[in-house]
Structure formats: C-alpha cells, structure tokens
C-alpha atoms as a PDB file:
ATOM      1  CA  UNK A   1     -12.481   8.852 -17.277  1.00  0.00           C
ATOM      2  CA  UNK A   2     -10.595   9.196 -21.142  1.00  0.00           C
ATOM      3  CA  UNK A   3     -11.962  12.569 -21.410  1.00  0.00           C
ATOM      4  CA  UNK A   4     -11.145  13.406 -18.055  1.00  0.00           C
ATOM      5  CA  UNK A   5      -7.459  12.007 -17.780  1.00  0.00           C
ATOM      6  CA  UNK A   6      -6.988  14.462 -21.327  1.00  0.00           C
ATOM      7  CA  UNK A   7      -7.868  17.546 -19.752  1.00  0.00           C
ATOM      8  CA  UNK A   8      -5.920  17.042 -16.337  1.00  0.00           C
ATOM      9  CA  UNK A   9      -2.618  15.893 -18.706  1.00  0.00           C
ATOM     10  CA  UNK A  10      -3.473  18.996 -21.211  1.00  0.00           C
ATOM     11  CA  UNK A  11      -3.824  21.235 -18.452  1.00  0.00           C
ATOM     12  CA  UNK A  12      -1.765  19.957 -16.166  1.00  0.00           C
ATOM     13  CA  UNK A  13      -1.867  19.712 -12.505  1.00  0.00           C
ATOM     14  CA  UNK A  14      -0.656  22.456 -11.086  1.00  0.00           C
ATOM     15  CA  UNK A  15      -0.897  21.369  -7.539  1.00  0.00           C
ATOM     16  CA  UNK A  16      -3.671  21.964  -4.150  1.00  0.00           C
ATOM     17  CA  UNK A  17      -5.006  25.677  -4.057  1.00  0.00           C
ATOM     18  CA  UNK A  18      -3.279  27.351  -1.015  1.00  0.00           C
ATOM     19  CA  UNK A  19      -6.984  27.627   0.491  1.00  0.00           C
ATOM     20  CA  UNK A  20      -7.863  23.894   0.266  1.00  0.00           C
ATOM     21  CA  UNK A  21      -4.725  23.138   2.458  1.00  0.00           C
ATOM     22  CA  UNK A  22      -5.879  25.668   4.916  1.00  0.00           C
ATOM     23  CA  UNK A  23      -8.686  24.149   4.922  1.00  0.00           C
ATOM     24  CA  UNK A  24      -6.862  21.015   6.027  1.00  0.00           C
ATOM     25  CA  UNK A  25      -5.267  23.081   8.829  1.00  0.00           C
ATOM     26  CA  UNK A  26      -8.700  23.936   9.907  1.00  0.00           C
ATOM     27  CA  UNK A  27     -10.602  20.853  10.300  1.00  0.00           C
ATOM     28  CA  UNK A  28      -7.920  19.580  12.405  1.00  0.00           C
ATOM     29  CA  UNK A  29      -9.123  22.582  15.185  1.00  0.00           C
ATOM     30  CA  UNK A  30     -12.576  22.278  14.461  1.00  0.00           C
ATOM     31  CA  UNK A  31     -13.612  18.606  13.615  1.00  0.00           C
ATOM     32  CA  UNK A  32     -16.867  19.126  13.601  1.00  0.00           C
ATOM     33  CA  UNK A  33     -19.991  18.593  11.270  1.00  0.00           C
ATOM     34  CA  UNK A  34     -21.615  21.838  12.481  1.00  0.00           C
ATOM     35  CA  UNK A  35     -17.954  23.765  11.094  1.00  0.00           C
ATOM     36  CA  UNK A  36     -17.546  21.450   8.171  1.00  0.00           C
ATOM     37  CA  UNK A  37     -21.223  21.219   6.519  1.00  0.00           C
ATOM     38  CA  UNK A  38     -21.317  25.134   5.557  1.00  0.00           C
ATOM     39  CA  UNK A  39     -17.514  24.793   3.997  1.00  0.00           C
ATOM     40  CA  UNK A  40     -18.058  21.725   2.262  1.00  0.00           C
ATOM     41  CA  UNK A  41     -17.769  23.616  -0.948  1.00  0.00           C
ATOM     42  CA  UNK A  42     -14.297  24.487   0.094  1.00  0.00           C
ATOM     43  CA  UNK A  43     -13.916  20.981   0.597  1.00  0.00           C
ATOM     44  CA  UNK A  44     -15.503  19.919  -2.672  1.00  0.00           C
ATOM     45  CA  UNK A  45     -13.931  22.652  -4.748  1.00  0.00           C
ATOM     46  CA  UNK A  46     -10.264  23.133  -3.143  1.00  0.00           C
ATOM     47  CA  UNK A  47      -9.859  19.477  -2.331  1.00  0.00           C
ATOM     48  CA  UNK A  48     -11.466  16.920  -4.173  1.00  0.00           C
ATOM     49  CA  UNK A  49     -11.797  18.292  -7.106  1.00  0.00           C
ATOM     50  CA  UNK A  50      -7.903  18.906  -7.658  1.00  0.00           C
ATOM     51  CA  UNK A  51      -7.646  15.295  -6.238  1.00  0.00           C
ATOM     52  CA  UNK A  52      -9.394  13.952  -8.775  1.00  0.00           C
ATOM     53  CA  UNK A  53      -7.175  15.962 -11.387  1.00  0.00           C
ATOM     54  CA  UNK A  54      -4.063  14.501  -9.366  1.00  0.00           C
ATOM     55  CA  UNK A  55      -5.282  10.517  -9.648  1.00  0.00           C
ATOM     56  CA  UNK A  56      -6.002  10.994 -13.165  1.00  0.00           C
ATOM     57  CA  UNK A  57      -3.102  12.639 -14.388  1.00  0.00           C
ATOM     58  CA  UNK A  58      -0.971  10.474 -12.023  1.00  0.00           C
ATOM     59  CA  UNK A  59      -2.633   7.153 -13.558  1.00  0.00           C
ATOM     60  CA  UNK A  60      -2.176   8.793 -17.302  1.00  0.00           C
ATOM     61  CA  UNK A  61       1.323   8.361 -16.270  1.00  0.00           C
ATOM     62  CA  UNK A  62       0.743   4.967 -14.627  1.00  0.00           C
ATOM     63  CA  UNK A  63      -0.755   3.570 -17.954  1.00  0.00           C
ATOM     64  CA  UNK A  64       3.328   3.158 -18.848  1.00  0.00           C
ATOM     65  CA  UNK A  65       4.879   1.124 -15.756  1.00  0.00           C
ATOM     66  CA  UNK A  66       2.019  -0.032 -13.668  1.00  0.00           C
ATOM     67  CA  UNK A  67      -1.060  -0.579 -15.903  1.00  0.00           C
ATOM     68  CA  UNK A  68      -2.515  -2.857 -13.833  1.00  0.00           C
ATOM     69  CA  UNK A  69      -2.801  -0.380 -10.741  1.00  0.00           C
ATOM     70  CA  UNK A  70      -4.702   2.441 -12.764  1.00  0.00           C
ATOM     71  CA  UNK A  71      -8.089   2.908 -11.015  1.00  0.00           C
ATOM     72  CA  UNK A  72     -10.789   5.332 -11.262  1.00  0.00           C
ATOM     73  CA  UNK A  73     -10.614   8.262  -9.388  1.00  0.00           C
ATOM     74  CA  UNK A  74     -13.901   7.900  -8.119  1.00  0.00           C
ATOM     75  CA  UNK A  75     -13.044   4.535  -6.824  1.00  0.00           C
ATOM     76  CA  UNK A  76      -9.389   5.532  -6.055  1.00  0.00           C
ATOM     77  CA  UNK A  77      -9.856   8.459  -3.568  1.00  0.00           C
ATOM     78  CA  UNK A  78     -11.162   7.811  -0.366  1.00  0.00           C
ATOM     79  CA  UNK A  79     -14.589   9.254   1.238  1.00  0.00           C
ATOM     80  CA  UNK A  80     -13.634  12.166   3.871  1.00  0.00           C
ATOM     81  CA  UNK A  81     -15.575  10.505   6.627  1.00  0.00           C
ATOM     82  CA  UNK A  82     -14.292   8.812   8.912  1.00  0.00           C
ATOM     83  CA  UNK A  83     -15.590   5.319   9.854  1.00  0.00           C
ATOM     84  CA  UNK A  84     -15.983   5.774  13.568  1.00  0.00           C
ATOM     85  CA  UNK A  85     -17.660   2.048  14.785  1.00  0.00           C
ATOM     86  CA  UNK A  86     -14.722   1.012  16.662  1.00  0.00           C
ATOM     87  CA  UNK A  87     -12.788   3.982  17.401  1.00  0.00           C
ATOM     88  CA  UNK A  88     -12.304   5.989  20.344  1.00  0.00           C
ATOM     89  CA  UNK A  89     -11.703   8.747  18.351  1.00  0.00           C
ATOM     90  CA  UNK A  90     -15.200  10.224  17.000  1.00  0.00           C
ATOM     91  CA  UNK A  91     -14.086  13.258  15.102  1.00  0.00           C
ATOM     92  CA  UNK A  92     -16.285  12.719  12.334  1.00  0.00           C
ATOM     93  CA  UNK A  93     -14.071  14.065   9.488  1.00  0.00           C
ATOM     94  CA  UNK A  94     -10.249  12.680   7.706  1.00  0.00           C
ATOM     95  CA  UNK A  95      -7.637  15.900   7.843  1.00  0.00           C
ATOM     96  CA  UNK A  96      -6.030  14.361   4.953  1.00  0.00           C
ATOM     97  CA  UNK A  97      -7.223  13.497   1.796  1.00  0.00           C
ATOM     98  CA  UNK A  98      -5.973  10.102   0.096  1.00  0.00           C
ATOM     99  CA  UNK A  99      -5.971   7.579  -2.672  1.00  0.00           C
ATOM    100  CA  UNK A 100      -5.245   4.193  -3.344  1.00  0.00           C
ATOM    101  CA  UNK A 101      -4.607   1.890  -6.364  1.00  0.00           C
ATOM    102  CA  UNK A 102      -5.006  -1.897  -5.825  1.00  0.00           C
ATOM    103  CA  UNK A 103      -3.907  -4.440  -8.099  1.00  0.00           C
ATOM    104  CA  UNK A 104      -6.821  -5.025 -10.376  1.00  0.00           C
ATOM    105  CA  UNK A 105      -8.206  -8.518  -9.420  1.00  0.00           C
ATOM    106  CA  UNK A 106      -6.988  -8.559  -6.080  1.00  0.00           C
ATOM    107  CA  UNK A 107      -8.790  -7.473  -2.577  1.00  0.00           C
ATOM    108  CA  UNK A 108      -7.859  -3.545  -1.660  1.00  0.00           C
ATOM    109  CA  UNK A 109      -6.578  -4.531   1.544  1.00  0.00           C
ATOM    110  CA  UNK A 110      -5.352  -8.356   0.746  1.00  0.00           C
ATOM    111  CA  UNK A 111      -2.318  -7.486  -1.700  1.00  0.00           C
ATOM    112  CA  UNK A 112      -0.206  -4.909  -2.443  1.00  0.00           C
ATOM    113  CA  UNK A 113      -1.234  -1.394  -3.636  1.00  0.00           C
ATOM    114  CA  UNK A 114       0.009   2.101  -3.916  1.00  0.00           C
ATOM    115  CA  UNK A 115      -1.341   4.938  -1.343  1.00  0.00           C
ATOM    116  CA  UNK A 116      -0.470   8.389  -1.441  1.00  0.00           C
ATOM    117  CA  UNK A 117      -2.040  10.966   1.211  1.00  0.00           C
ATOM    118  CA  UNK A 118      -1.588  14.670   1.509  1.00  0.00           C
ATOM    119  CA  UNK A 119      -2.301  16.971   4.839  1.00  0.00           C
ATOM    120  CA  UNK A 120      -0.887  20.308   6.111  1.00  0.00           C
ATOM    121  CA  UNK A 121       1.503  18.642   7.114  1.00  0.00           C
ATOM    122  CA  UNK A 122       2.780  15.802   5.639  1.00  0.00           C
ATOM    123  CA  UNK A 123       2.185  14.051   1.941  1.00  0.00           C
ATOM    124  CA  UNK A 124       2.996  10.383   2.482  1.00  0.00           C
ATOM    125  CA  UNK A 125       3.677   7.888  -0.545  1.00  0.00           C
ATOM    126  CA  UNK A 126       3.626   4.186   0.290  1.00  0.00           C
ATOM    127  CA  UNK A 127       3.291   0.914  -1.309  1.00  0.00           C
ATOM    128  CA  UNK A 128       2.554  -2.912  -0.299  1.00  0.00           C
ATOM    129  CA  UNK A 129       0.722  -5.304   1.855  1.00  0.00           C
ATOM    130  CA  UNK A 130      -1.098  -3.547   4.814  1.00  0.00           C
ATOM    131  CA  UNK A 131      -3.612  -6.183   5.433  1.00  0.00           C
ATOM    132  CA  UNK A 132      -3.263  -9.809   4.082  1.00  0.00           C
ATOM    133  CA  UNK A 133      -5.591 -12.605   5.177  1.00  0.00           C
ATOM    134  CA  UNK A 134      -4.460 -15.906   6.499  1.00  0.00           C
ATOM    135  CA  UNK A 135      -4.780 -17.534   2.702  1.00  0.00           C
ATOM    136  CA  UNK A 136      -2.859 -14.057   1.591  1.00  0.00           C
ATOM    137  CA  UNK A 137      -0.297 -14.577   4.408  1.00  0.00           C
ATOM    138  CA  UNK A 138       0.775 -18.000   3.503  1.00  0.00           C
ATOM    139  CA  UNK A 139       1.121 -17.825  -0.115  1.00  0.00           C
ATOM    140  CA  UNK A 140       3.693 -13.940   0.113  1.00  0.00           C
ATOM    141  CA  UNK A 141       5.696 -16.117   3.039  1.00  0.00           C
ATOM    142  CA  UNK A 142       5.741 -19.117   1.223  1.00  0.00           C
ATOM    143  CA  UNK A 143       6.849 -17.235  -2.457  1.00  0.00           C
ATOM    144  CA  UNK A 144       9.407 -15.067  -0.124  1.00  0.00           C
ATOM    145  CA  UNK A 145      10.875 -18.305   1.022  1.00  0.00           C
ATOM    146  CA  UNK A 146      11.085 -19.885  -2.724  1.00  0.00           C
ATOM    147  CA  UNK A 147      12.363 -16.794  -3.850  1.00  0.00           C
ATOM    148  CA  UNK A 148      14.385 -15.014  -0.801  1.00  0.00           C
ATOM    149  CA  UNK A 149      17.241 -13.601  -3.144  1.00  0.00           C
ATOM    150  CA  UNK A 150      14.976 -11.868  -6.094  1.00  0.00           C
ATOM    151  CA  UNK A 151      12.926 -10.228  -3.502  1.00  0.00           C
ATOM    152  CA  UNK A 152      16.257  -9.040  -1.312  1.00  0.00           C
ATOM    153  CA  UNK A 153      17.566  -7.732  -4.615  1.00  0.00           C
ATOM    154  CA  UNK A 154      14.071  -5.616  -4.970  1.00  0.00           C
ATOM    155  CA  UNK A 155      14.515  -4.011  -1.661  1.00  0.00           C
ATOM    156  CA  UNK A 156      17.719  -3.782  -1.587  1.00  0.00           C
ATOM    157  CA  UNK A 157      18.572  -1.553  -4.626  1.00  0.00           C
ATOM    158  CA  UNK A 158      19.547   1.735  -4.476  1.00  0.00           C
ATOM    159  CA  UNK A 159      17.108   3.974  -6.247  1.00  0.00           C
ATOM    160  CA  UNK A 160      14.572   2.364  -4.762  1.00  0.00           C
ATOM    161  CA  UNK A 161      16.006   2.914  -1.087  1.00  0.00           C
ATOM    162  CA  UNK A 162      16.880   6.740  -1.735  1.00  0.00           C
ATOM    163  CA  UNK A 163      13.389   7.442  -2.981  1.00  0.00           C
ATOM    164  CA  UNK A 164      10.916   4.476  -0.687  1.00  0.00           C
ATOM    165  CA  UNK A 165      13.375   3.663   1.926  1.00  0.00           C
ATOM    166  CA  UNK A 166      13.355   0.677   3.634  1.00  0.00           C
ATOM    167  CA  UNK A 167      11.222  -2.467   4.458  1.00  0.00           C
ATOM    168  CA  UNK A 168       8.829  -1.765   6.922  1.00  0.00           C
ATOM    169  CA  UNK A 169       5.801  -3.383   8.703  1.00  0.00           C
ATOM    170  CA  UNK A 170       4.817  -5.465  11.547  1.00  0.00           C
ATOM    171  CA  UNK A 171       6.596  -8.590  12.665  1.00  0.00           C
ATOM    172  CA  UNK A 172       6.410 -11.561  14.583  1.00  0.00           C
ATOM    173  CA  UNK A 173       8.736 -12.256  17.640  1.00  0.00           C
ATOM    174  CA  UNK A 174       9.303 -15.849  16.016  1.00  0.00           C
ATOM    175  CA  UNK A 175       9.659 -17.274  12.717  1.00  0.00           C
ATOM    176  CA  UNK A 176       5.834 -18.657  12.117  1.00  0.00           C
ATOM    177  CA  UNK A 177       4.651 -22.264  12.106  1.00  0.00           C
ATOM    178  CA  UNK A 178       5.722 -24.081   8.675  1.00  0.00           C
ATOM    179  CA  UNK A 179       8.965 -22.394   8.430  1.00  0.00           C
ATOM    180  CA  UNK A 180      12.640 -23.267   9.523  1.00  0.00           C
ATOM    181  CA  UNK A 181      14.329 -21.474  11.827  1.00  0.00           C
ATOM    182  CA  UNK A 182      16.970 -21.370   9.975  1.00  0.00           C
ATOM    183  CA  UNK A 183      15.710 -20.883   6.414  1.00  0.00           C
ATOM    184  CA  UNK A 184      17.418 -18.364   4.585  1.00  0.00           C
ATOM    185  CA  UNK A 185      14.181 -15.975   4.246  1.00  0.00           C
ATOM    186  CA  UNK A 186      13.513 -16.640   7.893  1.00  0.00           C
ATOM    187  CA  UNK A 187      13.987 -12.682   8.709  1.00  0.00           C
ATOM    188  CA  UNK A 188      11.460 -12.169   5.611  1.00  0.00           C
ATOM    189  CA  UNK A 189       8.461 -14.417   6.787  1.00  0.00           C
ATOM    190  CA  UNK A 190       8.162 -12.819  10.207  1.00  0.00           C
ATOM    191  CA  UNK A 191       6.386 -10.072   8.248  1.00  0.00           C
ATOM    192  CA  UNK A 192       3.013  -9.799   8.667  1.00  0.00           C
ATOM    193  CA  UNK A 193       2.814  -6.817   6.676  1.00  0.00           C
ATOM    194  CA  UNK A 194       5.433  -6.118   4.029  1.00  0.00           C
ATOM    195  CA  UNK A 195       5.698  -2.050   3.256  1.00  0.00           C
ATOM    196  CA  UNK A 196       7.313   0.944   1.554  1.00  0.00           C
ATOM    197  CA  UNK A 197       6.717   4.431   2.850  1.00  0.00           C
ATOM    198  CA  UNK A 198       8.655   7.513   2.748  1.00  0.00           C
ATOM    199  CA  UNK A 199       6.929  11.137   4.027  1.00  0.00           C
ATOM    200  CA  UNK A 200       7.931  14.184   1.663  1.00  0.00           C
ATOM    201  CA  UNK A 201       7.969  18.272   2.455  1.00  0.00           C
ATOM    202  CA  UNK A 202       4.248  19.125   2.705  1.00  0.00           C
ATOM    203  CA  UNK A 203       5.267  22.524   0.928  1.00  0.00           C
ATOM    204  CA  UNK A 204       4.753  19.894  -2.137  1.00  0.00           C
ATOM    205  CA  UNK A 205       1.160  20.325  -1.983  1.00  0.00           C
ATOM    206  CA  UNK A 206       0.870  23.515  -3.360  1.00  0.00           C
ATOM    207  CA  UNK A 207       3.118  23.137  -6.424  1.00  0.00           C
ATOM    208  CA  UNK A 208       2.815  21.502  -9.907  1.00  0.00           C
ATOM    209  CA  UNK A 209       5.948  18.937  -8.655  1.00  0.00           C
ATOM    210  CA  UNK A 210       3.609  17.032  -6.505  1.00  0.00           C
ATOM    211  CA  UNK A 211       2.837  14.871  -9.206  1.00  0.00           C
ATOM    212  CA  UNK A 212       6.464  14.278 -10.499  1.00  0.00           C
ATOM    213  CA  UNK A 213       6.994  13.338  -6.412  1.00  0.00           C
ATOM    214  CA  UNK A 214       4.348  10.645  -6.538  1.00  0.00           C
ATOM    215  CA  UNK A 215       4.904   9.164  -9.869  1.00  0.00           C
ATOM    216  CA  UNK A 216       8.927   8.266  -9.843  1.00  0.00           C
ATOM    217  CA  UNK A 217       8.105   6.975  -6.127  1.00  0.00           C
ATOM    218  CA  UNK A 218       5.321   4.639  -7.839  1.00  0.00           C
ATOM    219  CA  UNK A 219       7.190   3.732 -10.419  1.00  0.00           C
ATOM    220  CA  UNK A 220      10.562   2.418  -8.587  1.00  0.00           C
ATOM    221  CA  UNK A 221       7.592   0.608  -5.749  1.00  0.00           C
ATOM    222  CA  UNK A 222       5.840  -1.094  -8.697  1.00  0.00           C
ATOM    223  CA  UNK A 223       8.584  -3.967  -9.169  1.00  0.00           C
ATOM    224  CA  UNK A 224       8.307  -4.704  -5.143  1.00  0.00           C
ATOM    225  CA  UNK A 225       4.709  -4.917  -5.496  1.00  0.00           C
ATOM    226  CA  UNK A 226       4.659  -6.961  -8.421  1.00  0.00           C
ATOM    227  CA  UNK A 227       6.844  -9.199  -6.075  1.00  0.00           C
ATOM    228  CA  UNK A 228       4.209  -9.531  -3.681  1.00  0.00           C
ATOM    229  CA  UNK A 229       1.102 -10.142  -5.846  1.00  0.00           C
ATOM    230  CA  UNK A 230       3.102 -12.917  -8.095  1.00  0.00           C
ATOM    231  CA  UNK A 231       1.376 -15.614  -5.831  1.00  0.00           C
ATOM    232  CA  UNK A 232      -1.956 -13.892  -5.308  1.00  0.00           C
ATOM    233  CA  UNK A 233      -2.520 -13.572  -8.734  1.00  0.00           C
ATOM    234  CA  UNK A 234      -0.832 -16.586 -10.240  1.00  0.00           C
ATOM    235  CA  UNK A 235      -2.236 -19.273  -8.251  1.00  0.00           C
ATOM    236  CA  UNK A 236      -0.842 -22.518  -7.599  1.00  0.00           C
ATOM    237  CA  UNK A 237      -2.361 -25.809  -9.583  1.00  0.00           C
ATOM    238  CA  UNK A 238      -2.313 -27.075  -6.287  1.00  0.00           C
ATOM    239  CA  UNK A 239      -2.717 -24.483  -3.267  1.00  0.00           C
ATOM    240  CA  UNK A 240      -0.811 -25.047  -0.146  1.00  0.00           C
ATOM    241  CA  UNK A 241      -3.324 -26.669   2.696  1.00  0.00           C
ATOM    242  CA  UNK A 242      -1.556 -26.279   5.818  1.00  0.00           C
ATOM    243  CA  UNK A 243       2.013 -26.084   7.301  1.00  0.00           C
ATOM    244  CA  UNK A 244       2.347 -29.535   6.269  1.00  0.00           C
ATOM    245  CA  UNK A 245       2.575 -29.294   2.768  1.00  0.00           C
ATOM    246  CA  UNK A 246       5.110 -26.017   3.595  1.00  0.00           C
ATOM    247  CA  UNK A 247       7.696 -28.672   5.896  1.00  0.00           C
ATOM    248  CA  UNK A 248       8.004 -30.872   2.663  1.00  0.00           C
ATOM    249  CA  UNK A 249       9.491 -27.606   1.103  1.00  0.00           C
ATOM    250  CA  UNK A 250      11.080 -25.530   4.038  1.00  0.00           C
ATOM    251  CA  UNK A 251      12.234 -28.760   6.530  1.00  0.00           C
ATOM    252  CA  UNK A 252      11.522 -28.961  10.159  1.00  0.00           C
ATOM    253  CA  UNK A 253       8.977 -26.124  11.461  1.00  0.00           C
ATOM    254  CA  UNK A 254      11.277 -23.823  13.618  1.00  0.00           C
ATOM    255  CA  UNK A 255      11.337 -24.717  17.042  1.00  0.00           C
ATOM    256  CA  UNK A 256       9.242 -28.471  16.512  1.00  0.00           C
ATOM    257  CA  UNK A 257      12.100 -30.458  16.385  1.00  0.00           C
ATOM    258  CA  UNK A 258      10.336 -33.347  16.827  1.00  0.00           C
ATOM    259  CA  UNK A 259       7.780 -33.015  13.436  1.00  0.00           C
ATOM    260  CA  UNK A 260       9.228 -35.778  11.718  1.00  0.00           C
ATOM    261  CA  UNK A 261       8.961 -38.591  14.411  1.00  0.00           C
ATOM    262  CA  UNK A 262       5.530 -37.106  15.024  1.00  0.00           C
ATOM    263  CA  UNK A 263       4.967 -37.592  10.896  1.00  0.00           C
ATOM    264  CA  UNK A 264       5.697 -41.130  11.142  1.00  0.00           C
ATOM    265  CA  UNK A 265       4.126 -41.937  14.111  1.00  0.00           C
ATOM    266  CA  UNK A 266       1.182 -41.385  11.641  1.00  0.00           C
ATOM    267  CA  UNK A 267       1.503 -43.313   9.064  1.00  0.00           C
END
C-alpha cells in the first residue's frame, strides 16, 4: 500500500478516464452479465484501477486529520456486484463505483464512516451512522443526551453546513423508551441513523479536483464522526443494561409517567 499511495501522490490523480464514465452510462441500459463480461477490462482498467489511485491518494491525505479512517483500498472499495438475495431488483451489476472508510476497530456498518460514490451522474460524499445495532443505538443516544450541546455545536457550524449540509437520517415518531420527553437532546435521540451527505456536479469525475472535493468534505465530517464513535470506542467501566439504568440519568421515560411508582412497587 506505501509504495502504492507514493506513486498515486507523485503522479497525482488526475481524475476517471472519460471512457470509464461512459461505461457507467452504459451498464445502466444494459445490466447484464452477457454485456458486461466481454467489457470487464473497461471496467477493470477505466474504473477500478483509477479508484484505487483515488482511495490511496485520498487516504495519503487522510493520514493528517483522520488517521484512524485510512483503509486499504482493496478493503475500502466495494465489489461491483450487486448482492441480489433479497432484492427485487436482480440487475446483477452496481452503476456506481464506491468506497468506504470505517473507523478502525469498529463494525463497517455499526459506527460512523466516510463513503464517497461516483456515477454518470452524481458523486455523493457522506459520513456517519447508517446502520447501528441495538447495543450501538443505545450508547450514540445515550452520549447525545450527556453531551446534547458539543454535538449541536458540531452540526451546527458553518463550514461544515456549506460543504456536508445538514443532519440527516431516519427517525422515530416518538422520543424512544429510556428517554424524557422533554430532555434537551430529545429531537437528537429520535435518530436512528445519524448522517452527513451532500451530492456534487458529476462533471467532477473527470477532472484532477475530484480529490480536493472529497478530501475538505472528509476532513470538516471527521469531527462529527469522531462524535459518534466516542462511546463505541471508549467503552463504559460499566455498560448501560437497559432503560433502567438510562431513567436514573435522563428522569421519567417519555410518556410512562407512572415509572417511578412502578420502581417502588418493586422494591
């Protein structure tokens, strides 16, 4: 990867070939394996190869702000095929090509990481937590709840709005179980996913400023990130066990108004 990462910074990327983006443009007409097996050089030599020049000289750069994001490229850039199990959609190939860079230790999928994807015709930068489990889940609400006004100061500063935008992901109608209705992160902990994405000018692709794009977007994500892995990665001496242990920090779970009589029925 060393030796790699010099010759993609020496050479510099110089952004996609104007065929492999076509190619892009085809696939999405003819998503097919009996079009895409004799072009998968195209593929290989248009597309993933300049990929892998992008990840590395994009983590070269990352070695300064996010260090512990830098992945492989290898590992970092997903396969082209799609996985097609449970979908109702059985085109057999991606018409994008994308990478991602988890937070070393953590699950790809469980905290937050930075994505970037590129198509014909959009490039899309992102960063956070697309798919938490329930152990994932408590510990971000109950860290956004401890520490409401650090995180509102993340999201809420101006160079990160003008290049990420704003908070994004899917909610709950209600503030969960464990958590008052009106605690002052209440808006925060209806998350279920907590996000950053913004979609730039797929003219981008072709051109060596594709990589400038990525990397200042990436770099003003990293401290909202950071944010959101603080409890996955620095775990508690003693872990939360249930919404119990959350009331004797947050109060009375919203809408159970009668939790403490039940608590003392109890004892």
């Amino acid at each position: 990867m060393a030796s790699q990462a010099a010759r993609a910074v020496k050479a510099g990327f110089q952004g996609f070939p104007a065929e492999g983006v076509q190619f892009m443009r085809s696939l999405t007409r003819n998503n097919r394996r009996e079009w895409f097996q004799p072009r998968k050089h195209i593929y290989e030599e248009q597309l993933k190869a300049p990929m892998a020049d992008l990840v590395t000289a994009l983590t070269a750069e990352m070695m300064r702000f996010a260090p512990d994001y830098v992945a492989d490229p290898a590992k970092a850039i997903y396969r082209i095929y799609r996985d097609t199990r449970f979908s109702k959609d059985k085109t057999p190939y991606k018409t994008h090509i994308a990478a991602i860079f988890p937070r070393r230790g953590l699950a790809k999928h469980g905290g937050a990481g930075l994505y970037f994807s590129v198509s014909a015709k959009e490039i899309e930068v992102a960063a956070g937590v697309y798919m938490p489990g329930p152990d994932e889940l408590l510990a971000i609400r109950t860290h956004l709840a401890e520490h409401h006004q650090e995180f509102r100061k993340i999201v809420g500063a101006r160079k990160l709005r003008s290049l990420a935008g704003e908070l994004h992901g899917e909610q709950l109608s209600r503030v969960p179980k464990g958590f008052a209705c009106d605690h002052p992160a209440a808006d925060l902990v209806r998350y279920r996913q907590w996000l950053l994405y913004v979609m730039l000018d797929p003219a981008l692709a072709t051109t060596a400023r594709l990589l400038a794009e990525i990397r200042k977007r990436f770099e003003v994500m990293t401290p909202f990130n950071d944010f959101l892995n603080a409890p996955l990665v620095n775990k508690r001496s003693r872990p939360l066990q249930d919404s119990e242990d959350i009331l004797n920090l947050f109060g009375t779970a919203c809408g159970d108004p009668d939790h403490n009589l039940r608590r003392k029925r109890r004892r």
